[in-house]
C-alpha atoms as a PDB file:
ATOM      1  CA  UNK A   1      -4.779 -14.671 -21.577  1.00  0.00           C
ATOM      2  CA  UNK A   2      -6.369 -15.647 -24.768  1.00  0.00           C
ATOM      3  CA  UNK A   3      -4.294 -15.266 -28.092  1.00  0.00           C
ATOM      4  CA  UNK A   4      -4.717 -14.912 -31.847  1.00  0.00           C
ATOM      5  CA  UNK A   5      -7.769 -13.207 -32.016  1.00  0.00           C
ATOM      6  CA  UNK A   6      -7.328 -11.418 -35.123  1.00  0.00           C
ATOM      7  CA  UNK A   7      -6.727 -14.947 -36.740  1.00  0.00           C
ATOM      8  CA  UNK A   8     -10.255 -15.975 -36.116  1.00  0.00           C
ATOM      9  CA  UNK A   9     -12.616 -17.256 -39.306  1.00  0.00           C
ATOM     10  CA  UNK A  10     -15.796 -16.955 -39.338  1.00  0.00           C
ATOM     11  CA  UNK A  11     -16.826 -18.786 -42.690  1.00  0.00           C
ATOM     12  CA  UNK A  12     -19.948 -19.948 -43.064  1.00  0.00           C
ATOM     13  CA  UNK A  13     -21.494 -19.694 -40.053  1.00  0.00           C
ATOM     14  CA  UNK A  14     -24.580 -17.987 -39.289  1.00  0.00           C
ATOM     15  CA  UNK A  15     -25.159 -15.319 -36.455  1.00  0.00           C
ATOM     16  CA  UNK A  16     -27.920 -13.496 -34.980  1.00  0.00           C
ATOM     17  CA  UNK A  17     -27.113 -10.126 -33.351  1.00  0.00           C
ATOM     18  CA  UNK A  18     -29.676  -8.207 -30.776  1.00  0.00           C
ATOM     19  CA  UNK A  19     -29.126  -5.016 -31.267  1.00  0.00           C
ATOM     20  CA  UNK A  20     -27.353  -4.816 -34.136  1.00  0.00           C
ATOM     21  CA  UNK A  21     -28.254  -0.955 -35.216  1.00  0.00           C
ATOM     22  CA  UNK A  22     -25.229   0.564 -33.019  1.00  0.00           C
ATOM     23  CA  UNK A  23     -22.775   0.261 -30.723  1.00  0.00           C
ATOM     24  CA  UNK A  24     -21.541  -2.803 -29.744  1.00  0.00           C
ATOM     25  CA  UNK A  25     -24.214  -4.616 -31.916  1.00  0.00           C
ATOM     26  CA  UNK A  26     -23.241  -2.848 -34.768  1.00  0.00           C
ATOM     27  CA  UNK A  27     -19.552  -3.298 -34.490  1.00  0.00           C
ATOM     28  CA  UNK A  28     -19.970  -6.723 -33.480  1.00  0.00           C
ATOM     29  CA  UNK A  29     -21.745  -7.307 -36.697  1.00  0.00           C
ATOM     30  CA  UNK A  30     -19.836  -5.980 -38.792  1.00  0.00           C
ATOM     31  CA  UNK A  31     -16.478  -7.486 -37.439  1.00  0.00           C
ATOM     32  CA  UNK A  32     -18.308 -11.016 -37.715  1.00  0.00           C
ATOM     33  CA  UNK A  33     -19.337 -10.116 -41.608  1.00  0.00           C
ATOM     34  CA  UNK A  34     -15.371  -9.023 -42.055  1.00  0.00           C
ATOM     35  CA  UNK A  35     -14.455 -12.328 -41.008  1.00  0.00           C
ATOM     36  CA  UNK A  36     -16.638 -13.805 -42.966  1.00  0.00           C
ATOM     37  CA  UNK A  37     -19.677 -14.676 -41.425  1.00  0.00           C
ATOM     38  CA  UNK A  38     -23.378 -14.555 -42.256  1.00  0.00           C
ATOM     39  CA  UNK A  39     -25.215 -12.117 -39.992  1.00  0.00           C
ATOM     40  CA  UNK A  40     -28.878 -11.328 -39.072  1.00  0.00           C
ATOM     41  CA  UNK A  41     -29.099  -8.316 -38.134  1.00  0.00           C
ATOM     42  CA  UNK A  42     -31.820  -7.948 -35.495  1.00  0.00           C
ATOM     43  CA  UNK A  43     -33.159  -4.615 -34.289  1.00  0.00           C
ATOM     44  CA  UNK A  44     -36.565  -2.147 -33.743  1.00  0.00           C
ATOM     45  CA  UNK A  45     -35.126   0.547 -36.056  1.00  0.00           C
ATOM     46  CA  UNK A  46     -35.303  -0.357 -39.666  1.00  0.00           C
ATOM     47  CA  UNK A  47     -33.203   2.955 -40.841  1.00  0.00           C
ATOM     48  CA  UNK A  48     -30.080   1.487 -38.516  1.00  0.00           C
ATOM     49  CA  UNK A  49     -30.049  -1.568 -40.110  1.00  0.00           C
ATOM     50  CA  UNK A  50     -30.233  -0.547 -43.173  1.00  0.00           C
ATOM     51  CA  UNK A  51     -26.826   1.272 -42.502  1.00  0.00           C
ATOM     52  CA  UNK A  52     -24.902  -1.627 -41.189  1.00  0.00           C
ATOM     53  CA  UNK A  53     -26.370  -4.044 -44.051  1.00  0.00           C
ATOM     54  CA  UNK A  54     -24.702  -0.966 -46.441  1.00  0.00           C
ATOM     55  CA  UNK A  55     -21.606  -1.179 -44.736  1.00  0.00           C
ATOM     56  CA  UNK A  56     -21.029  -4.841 -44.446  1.00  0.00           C
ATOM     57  CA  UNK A  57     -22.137  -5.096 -48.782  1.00  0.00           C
ATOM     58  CA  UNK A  58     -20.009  -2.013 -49.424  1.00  0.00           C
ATOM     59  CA  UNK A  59     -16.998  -3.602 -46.981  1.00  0.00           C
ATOM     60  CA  UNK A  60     -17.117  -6.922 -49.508  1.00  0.00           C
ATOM     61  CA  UNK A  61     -18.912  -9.296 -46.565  1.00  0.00           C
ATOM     62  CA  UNK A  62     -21.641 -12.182 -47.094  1.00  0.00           C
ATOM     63  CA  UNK A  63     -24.974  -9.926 -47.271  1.00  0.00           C
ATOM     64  CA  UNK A  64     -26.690  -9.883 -43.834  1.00  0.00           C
ATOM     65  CA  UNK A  65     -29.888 -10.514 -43.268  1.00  0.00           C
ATOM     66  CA  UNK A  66     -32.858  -8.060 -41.378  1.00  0.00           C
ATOM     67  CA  UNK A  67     -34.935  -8.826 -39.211  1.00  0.00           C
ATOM     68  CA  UNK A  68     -36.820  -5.646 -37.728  1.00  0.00           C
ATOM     69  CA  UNK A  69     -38.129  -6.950 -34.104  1.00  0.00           C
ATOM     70  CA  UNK A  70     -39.377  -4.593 -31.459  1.00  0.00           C
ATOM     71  CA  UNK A  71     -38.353  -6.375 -28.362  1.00  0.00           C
ATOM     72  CA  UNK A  72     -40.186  -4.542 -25.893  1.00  0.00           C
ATOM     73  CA  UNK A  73     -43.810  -5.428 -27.539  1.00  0.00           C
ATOM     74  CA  UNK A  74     -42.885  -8.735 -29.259  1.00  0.00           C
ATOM     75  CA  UNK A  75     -45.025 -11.854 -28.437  1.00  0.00           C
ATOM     76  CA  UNK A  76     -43.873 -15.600 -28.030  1.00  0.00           C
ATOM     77  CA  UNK A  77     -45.343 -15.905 -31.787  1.00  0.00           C
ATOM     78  CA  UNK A  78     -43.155 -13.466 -32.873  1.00  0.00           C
ATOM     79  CA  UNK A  79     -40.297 -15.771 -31.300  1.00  0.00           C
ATOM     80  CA  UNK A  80     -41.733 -18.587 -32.933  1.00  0.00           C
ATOM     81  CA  UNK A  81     -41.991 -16.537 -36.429  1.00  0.00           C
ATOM     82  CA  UNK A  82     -38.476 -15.653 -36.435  1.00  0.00           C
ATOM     83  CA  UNK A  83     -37.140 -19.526 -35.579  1.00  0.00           C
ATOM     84  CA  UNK A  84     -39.256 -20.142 -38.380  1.00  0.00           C
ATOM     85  CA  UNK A  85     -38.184 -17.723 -40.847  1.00  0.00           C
ATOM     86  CA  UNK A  86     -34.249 -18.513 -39.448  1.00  0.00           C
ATOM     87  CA  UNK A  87     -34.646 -22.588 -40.219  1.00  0.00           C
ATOM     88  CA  UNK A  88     -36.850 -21.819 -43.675  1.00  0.00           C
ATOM     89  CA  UNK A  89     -33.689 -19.019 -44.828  1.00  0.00           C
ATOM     90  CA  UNK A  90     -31.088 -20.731 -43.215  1.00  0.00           C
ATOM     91  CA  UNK A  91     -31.368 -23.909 -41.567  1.00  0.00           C
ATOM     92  CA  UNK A  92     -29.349 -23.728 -38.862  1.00  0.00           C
ATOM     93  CA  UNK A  93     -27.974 -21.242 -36.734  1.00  0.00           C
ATOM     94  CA  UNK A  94     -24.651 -21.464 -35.230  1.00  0.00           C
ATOM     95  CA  UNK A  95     -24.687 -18.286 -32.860  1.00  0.00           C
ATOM     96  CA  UNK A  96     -27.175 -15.930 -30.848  1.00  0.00           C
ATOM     97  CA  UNK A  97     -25.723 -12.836 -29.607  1.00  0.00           C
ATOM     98  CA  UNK A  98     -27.938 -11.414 -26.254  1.00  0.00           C
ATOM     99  CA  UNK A  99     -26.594  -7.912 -26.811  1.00  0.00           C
ATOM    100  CA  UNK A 100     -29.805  -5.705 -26.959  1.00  0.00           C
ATOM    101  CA  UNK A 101     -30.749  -3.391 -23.767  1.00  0.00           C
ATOM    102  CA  UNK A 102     -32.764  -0.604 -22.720  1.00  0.00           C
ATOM    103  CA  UNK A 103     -31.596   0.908 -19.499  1.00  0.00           C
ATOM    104  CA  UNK A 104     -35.621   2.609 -18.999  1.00  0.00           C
ATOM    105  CA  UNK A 105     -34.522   4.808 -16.351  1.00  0.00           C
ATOM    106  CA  UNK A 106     -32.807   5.458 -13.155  1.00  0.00           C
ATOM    107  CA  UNK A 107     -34.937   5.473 -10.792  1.00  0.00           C
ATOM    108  CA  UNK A 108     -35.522   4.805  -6.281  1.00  0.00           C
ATOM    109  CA  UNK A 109     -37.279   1.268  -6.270  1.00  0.00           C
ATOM    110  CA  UNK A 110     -40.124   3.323  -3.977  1.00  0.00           C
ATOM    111  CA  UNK A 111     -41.562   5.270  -7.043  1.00  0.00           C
ATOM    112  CA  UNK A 112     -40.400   3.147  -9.998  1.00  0.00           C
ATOM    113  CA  UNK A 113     -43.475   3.286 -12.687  1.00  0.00           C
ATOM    114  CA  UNK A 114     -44.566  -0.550 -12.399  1.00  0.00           C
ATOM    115  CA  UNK A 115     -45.678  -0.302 -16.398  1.00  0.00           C
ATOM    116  CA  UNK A 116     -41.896   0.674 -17.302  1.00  0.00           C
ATOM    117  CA  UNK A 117     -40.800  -1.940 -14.883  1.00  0.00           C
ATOM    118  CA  UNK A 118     -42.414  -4.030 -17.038  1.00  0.00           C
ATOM    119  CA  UNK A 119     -41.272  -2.721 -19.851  1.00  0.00           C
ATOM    120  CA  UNK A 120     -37.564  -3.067 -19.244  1.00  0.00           C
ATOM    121  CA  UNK A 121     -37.869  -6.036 -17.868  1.00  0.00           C
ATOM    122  CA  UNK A 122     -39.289  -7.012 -21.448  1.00  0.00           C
ATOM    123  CA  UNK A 123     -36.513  -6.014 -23.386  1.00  0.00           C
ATOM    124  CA  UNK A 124     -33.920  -7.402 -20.717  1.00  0.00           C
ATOM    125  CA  UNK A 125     -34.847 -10.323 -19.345  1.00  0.00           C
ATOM    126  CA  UNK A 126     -38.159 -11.579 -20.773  1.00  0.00           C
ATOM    127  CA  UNK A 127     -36.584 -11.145 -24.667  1.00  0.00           C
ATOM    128  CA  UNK A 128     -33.382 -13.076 -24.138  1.00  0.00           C
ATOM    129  CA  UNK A 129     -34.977 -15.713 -22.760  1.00  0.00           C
ATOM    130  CA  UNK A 130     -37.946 -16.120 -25.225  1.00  0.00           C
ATOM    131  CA  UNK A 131     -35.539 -15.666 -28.244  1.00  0.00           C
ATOM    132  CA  UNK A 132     -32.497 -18.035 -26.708  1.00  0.00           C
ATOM    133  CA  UNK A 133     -35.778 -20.969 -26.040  1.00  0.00           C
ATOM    134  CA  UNK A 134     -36.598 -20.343 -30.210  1.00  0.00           C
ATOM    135  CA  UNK A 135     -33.114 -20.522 -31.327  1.00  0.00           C
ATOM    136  CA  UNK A 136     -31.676 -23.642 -29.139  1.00  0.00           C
ATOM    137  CA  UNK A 137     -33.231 -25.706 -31.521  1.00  0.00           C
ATOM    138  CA  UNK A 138     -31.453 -23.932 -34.771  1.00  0.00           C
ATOM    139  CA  UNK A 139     -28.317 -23.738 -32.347  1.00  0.00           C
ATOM    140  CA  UNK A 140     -27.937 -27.487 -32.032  1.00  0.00           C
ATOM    141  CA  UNK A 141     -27.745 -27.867 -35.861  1.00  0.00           C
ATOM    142  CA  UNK A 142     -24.719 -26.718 -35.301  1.00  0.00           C
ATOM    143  CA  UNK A 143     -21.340 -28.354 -35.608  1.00  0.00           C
ATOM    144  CA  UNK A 144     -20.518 -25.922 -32.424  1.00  0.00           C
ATOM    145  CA  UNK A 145     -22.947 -23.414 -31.380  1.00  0.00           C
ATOM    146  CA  UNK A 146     -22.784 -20.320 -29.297  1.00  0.00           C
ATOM    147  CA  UNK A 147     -24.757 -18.442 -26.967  1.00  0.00           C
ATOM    148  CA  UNK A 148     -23.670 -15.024 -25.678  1.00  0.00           C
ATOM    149  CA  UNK A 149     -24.873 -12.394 -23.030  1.00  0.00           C
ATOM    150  CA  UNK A 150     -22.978  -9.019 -23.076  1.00  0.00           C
ATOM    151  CA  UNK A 151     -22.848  -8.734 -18.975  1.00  0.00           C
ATOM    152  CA  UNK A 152     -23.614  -5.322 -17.244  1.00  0.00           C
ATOM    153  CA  UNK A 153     -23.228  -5.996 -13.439  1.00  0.00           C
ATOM    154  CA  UNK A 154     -25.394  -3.262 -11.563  1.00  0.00           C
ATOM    155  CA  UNK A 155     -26.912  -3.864  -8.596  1.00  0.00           C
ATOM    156  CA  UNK A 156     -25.687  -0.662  -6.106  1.00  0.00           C
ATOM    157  CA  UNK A 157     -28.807   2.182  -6.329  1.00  0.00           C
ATOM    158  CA  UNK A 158     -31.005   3.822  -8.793  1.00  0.00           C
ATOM    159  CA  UNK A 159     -30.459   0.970 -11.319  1.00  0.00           C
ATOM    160  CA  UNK A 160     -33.646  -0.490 -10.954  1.00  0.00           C
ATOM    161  CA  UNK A 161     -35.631  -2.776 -12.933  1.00  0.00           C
ATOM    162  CA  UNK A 162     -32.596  -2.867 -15.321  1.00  0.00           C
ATOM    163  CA  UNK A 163     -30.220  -4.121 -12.110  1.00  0.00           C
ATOM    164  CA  UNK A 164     -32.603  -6.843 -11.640  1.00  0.00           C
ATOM    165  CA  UNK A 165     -33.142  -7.632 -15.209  1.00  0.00           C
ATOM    166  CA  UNK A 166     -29.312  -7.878 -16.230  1.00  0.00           C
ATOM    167  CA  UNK A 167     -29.063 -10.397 -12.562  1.00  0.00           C
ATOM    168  CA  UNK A 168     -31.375 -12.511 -13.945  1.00  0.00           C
ATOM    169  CA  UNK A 169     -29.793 -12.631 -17.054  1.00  0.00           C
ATOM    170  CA  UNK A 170     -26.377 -13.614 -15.660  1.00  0.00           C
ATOM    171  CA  UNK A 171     -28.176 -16.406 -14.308  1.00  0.00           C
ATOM    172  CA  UNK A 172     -29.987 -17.013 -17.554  1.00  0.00           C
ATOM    173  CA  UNK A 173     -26.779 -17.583 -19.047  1.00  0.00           C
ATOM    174  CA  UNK A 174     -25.304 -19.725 -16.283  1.00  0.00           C
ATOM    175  CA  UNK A 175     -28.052 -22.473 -15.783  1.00  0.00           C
ATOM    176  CA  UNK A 176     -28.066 -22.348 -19.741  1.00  0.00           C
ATOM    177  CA  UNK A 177     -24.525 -23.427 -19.584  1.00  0.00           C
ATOM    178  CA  UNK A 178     -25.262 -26.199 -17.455  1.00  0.00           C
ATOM    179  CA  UNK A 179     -28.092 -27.296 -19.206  1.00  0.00           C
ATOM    180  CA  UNK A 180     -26.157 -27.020 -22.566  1.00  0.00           C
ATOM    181  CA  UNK A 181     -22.666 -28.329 -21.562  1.00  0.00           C
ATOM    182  CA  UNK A 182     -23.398 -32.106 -22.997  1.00  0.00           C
ATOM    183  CA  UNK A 183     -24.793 -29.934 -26.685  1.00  0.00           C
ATOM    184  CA  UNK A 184     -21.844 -28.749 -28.086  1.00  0.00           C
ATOM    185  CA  UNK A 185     -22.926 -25.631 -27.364  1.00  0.00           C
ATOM    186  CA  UNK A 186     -20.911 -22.967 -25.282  1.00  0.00           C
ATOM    187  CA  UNK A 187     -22.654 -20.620 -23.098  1.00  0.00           C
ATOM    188  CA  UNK A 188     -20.797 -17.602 -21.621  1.00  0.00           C
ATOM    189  CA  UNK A 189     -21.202 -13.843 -21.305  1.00  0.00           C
ATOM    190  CA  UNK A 190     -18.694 -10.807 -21.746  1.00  0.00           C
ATOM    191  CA  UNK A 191     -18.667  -6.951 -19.523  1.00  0.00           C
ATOM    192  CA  UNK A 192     -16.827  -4.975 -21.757  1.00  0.00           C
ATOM    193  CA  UNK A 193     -16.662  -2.225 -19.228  1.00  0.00           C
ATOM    194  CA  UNK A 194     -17.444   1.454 -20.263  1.00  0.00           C
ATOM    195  CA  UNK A 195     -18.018   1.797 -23.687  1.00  0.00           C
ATOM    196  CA  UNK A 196     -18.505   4.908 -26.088  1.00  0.00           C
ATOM    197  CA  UNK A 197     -22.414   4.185 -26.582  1.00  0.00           C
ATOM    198  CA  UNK A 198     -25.661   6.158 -26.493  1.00  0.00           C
ATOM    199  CA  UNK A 199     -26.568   3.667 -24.055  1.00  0.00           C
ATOM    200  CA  UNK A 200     -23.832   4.900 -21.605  1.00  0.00           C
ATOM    201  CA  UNK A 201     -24.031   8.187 -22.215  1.00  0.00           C
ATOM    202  CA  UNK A 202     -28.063   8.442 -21.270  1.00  0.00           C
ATOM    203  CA  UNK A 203     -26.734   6.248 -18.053  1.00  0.00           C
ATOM    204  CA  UNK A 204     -24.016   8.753 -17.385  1.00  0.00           C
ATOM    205  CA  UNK A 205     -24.664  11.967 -18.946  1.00  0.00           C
ATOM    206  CA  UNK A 206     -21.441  13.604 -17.081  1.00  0.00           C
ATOM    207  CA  UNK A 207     -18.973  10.931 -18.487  1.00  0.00           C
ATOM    208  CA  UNK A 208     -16.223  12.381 -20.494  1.00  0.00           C
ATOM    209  CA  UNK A 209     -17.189   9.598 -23.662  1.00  0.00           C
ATOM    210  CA  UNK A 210     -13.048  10.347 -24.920  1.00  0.00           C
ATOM    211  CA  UNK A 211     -11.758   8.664 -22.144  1.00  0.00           C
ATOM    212  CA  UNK A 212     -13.846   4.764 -22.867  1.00  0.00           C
ATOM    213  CA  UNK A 213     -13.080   2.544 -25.669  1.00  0.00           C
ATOM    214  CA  UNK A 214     -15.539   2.983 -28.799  1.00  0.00           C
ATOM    215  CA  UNK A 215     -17.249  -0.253 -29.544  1.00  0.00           C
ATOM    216  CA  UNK A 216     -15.102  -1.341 -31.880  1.00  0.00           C
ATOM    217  CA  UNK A 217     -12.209  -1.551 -29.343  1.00  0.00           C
ATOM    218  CA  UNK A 218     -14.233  -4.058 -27.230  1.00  0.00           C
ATOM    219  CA  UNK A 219     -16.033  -6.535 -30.685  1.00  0.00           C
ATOM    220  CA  UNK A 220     -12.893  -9.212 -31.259  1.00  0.00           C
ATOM    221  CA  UNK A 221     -13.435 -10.606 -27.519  1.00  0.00           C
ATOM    222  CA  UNK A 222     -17.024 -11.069 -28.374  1.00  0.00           C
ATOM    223  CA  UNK A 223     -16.048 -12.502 -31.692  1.00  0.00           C
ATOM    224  CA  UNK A 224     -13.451 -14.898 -30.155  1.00  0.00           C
ATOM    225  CA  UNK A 225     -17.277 -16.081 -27.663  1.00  0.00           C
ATOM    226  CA  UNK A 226     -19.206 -16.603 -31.046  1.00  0.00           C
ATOM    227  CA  UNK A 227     -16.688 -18.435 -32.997  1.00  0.00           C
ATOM    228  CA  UNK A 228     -17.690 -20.851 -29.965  1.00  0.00           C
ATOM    229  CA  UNK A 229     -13.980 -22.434 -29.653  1.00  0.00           C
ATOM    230  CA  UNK A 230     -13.936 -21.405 -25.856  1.00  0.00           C
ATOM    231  CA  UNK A 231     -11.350 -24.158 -24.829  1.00  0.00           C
ATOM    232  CA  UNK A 232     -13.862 -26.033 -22.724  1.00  0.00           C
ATOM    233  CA  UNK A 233     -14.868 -23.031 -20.511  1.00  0.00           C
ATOM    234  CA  UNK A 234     -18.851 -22.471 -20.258  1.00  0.00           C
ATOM    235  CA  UNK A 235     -20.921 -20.591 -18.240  1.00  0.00           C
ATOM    236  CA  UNK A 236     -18.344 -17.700 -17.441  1.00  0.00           C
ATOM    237  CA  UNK A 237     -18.606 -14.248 -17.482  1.00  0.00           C
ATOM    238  CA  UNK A 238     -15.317 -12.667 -19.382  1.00  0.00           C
ATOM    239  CA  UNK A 239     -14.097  -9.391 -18.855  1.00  0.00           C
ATOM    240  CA  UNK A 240     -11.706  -7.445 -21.029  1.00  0.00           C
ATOM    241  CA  UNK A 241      -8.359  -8.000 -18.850  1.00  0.00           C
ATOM    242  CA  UNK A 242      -9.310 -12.051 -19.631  1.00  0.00           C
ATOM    243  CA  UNK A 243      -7.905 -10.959 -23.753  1.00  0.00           C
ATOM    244  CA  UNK A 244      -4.847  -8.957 -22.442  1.00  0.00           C
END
């Protein structure tokens, strides 16, 4: 059971959210920037961002930062551009939030499309890992960093290269952990369950959406993972029952 939640400050420190233009990104981000928190706002549509950087100014919070990034197309330079914009802006960073995804489709492995294989693996597996390697450095300028996955366990049929993609990135975020333990610098990951996203509702078009929580429900156990106060525990995957 983890307590106080709603007490949690985030003043001063600087966060970078995948994802940010809806659902869970978006209410992530804006719960950080109501606690007072710096974010940067990462996403492929521009419009989206715009919106949350409106509500976040309009709400009273630090003004976010932009950063348009198509993660499905973007390069190791672009990586490298956007630690270098982060440290020139900023200086620091003190969390990364993994939270982008792109489910592709749903599909028998027999007659997956190998370039949309590709593709999702891109956005899930290659992109964490290429912007996580730009942003350690920033991350241990940190007092006490933070490095976050949002977990999506799928591995029964149909779930394809986005199965495999969100495996490897539990184990992404595990050997990170390891690797990062001596840093300062907690590692861990978060399935929020079924949440009230376009995301889950192209993955299960049947759902009845009133009966999940909406993202907001699920953003102050995500906040309590980038505040980066874990008491000790790295390299863990949370679910919601662990904040009950």
């Amino acid at each position: 059971m983890i307590n106080d939640i709603d007490q949690i400050k985030l003043d001063d420190r600087i966060i970078l959210i995948t994802g940010a233009g809806d659902g869970i990104g978006k209410a992530v981000s804006l719960d950080c920037a109501k606690r007072g928190a710096t974010v940067i706002l990462l996403g492929k549509t521009i419009h989206k961002l715009e919106q949350v950087y409106d509500e976040i100014v309009a709400a009273g919070g630090e003004e976010p930062a932009i950063y348009p990034m198509d993660l499905s197309g973007a390069s190791a330079d672009d990586y490298d551009d956007l630690h270098d914009n982060i440290e020139k802006e900023f200086g620091r960073l003190d969390a990364l939030f993994n939270n982008a995804g792109w489910l592709g489709a749903s599909t028998p492995m027999e007659i997956f499309d190998t370039e949309l294989w590709y593709r999702v693996m891109q956005v899930n597996l290659n992109a964490p890992f290429l912007l996580t390697k730009a942003c350690i450095p920033l991350i241990k300028k940190s007092s006490h960093g933070a490095i976050i996955f949002t977990a999506d366990p799928k591995t029964t049929a149909y779930w394809g290269a986005y199965g495999v993609a969100k495996s490897g990135q539990q184990s992404l975020m595990t050997i990170l952990a390891d690797e990062l333990e001596s840093q300062n610098i907690t590692v861990n990951a978060l399935n929020p369950g079924p949440v009230r996203t376009s995301f889950r509702t192209r993955a299960y078009p049947a759902e009845d959406a009133r009966e999940m929580n909406k993202p907001e429900d699920v953003s102050a156990p995500f906040v309590y993972l980038i505040n980066g106060n874990c008491n000790g525990v790295v390299g863990k995957t949370f679910t919601l029952d662990d904040f009950k």
